[in-house]
C-alpha atoms as a PDB file:
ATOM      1  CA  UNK A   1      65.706 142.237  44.456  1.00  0.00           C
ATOM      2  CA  UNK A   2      67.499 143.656  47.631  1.00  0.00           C
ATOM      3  CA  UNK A   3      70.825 145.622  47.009  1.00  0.00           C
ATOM      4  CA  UNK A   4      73.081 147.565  49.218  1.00  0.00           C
ATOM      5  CA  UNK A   5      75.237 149.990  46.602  1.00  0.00           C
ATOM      6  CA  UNK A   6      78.448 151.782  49.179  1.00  0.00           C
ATOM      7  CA  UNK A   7      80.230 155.089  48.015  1.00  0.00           C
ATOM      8  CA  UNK A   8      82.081 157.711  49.325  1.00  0.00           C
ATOM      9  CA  UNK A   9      85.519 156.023  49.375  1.00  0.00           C
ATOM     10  CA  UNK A  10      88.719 157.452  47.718  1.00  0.00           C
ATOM     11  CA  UNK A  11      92.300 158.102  48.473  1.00  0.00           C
ATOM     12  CA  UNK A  12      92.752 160.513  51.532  1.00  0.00           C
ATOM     13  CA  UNK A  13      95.779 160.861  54.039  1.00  0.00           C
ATOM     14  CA  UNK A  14      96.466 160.332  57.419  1.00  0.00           C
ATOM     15  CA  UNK A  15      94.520 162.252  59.903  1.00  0.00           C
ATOM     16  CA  UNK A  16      91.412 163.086  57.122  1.00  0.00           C
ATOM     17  CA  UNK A  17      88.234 162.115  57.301  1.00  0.00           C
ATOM     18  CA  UNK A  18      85.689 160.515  54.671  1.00  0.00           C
ATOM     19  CA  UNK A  19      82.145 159.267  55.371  1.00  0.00           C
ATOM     20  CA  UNK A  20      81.039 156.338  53.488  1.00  0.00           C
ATOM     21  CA  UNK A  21      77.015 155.676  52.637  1.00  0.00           C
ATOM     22  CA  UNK A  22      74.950 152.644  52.010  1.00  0.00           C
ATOM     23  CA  UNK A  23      71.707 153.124  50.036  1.00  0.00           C
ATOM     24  CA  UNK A  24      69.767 150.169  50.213  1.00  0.00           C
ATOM     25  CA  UNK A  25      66.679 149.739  47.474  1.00  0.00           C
ATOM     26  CA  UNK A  26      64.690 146.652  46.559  1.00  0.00           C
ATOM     27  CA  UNK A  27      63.629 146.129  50.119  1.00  0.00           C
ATOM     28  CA  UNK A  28      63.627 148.170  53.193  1.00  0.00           C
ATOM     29  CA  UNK A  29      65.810 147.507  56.021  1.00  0.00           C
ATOM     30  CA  UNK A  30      64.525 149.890  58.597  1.00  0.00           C
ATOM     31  CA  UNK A  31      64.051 146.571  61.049  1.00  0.00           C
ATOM     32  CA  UNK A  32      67.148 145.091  60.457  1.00  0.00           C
ATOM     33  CA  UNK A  33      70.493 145.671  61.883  1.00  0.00           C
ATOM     34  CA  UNK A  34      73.192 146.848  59.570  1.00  0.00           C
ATOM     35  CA  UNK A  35      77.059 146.852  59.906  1.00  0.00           C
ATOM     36  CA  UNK A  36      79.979 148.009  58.202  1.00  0.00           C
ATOM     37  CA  UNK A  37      82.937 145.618  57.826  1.00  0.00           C
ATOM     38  CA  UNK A  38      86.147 145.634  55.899  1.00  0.00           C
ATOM     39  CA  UNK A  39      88.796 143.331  54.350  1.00  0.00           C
ATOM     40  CA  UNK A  40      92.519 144.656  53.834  1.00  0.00           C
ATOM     41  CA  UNK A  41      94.381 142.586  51.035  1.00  0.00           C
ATOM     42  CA  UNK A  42      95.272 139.517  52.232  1.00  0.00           C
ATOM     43  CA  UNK A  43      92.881 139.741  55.389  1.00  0.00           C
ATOM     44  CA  UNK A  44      89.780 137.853  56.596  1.00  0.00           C
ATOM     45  CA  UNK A  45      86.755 140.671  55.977  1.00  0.00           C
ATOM     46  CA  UNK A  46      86.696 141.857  59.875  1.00  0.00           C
ATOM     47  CA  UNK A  47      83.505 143.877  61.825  1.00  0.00           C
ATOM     48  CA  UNK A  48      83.803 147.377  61.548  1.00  0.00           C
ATOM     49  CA  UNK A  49      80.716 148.820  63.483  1.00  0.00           C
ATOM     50  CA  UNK A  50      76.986 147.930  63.605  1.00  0.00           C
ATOM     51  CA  UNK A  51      74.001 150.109  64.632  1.00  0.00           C
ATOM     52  CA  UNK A  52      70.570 148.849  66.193  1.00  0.00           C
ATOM     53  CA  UNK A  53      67.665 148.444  63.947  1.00  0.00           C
ATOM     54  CA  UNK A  54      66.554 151.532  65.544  1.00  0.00           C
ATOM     55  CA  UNK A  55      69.782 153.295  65.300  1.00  0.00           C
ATOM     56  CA  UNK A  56      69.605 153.319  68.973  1.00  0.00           C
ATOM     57  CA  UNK A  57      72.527 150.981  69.655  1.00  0.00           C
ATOM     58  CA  UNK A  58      76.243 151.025  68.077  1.00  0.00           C
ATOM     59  CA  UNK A  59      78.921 149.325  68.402  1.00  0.00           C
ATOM     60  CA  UNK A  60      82.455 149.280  67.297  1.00  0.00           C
ATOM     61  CA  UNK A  61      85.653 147.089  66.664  1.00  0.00           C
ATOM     62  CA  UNK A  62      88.466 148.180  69.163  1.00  0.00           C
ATOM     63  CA  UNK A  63      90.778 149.842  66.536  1.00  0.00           C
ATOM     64  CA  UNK A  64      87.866 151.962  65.485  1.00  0.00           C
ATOM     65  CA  UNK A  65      86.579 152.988  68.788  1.00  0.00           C
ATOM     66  CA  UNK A  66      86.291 156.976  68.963  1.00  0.00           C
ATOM     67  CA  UNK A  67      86.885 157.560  65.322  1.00  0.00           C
ATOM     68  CA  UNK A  68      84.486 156.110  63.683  1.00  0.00           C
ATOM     69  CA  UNK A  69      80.846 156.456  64.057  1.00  0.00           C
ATOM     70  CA  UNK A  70      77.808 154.406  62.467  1.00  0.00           C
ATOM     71  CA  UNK A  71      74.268 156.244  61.973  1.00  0.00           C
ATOM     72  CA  UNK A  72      71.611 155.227  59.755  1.00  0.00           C
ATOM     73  CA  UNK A  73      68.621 157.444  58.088  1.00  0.00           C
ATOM     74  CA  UNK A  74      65.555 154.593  58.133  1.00  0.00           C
ATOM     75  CA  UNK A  75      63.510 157.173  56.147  1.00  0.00           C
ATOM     76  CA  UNK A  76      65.853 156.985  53.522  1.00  0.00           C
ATOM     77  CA  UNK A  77      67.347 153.424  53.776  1.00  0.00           C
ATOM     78  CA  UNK A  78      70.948 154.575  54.372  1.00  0.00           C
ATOM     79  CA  UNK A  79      73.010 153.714  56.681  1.00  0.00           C
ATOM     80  CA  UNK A  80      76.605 156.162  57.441  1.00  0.00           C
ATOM     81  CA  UNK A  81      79.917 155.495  58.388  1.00  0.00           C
ATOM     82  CA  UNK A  82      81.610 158.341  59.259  1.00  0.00           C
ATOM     83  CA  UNK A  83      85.613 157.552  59.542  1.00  0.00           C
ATOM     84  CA  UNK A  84      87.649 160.681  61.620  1.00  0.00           C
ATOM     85  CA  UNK A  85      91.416 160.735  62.297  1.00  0.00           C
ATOM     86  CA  UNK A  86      91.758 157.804  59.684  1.00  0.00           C
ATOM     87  CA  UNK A  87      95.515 156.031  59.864  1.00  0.00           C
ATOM     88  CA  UNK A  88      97.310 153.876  56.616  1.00  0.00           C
ATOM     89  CA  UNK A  89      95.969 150.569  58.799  1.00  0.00           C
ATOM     90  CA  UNK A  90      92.137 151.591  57.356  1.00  0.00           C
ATOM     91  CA  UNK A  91      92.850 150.789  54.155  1.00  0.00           C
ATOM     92  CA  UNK A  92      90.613 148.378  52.918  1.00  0.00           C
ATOM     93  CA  UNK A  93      87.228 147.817  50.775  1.00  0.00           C
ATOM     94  CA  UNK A  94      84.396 148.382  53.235  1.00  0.00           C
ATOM     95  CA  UNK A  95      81.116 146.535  52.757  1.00  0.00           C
ATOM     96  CA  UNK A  96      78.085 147.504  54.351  1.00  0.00           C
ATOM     97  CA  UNK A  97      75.267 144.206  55.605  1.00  0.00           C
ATOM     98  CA  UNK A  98      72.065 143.257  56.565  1.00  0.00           C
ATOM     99  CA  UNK A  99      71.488 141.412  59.718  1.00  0.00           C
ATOM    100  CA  UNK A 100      69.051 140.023  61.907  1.00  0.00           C
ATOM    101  CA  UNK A 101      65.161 141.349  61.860  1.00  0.00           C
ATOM    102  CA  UNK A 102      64.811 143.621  64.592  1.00  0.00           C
ATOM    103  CA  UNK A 103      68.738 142.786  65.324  1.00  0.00           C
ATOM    104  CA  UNK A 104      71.087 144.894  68.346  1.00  0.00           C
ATOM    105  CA  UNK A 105      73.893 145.499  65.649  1.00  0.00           C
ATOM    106  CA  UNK A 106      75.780 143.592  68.302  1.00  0.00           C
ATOM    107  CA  UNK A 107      77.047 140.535  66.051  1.00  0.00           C
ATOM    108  CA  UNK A 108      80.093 140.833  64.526  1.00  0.00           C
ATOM    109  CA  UNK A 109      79.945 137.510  62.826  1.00  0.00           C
ATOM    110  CA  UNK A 110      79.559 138.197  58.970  1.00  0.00           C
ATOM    111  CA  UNK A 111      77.488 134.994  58.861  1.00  0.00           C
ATOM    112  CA  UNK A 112      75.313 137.014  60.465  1.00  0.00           C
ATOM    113  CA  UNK A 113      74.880 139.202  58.125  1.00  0.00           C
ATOM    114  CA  UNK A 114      72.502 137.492  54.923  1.00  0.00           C
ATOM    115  CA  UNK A 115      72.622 141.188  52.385  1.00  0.00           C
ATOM    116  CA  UNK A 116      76.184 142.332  51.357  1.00  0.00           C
ATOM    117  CA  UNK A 117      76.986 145.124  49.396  1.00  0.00           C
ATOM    118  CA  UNK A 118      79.354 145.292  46.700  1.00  0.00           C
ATOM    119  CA  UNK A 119      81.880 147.282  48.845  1.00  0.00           C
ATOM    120  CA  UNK A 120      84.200 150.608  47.937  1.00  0.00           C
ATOM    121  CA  UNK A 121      87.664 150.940  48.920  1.00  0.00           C
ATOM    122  CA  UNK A 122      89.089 153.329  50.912  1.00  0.00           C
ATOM    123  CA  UNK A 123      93.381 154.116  50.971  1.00  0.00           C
ATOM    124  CA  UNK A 124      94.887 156.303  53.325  1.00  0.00           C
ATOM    125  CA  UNK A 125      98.321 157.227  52.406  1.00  0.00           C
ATOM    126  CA  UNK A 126     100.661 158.066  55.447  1.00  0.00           C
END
């Protein structure tokens, strides 16, 4: 059975950094595009960033843009996101997803996305 397990959250402050993993087992994923999204309490689960099947395409929600970056490791069946310069507004449980066979990592549309992880949260304190 396919499962994405996340880790590497915690409680940091403003201006640190953390970098959060996916390992993916049960299945491989090295042709599918992955993404990272969140969802603050209260909030609709939002697109964080999503790489390429290849890892040779990223992209990023605005409020992320230039701090965060989203890598993946096909060999291992990980997938990164590493979060610089983080500010109190980034708190939230991130999930990592599967997407689309051979997908861009374009869609931010979490129907999109058919594999979710169970998610780890991540606090920033200001």
């Amino acid at each position: 059975q396919a499962r994405l397990v996340e880790s590497g959250g915690g409680l940091v402050q403003a201006g640190d950094s953390l970098r959060l993993s996916c390992a993916a087992s049960g299945r491989t994923f090295s042709n599918y595009a992955m993404g990272w999204f969140r969802q603050a309490p209260g909030e609709e689960r939002e697109f964080v960033a999503g790489v390429s099947w290849s890892g040779g395409s990223t992209y990023y929600a605005d409020s992320v843009k230039g701090r965060f970056t989203i890598s993946r490791d096909n060999a291992k069946n990980t997938i990164f996101l590493q979060m610089n310069s983080l500010k109190p507004e980034d708190t939230a449980v991130y999930y990592c997803a599967a997407g689309g066979f051979r997908g861009s990592g374009r869609d931010s549309r979490r129907d999109a996305y058919d594999y979710w992880g169970q998610g780890t949260q991540v606090t920033i304190s200001p």
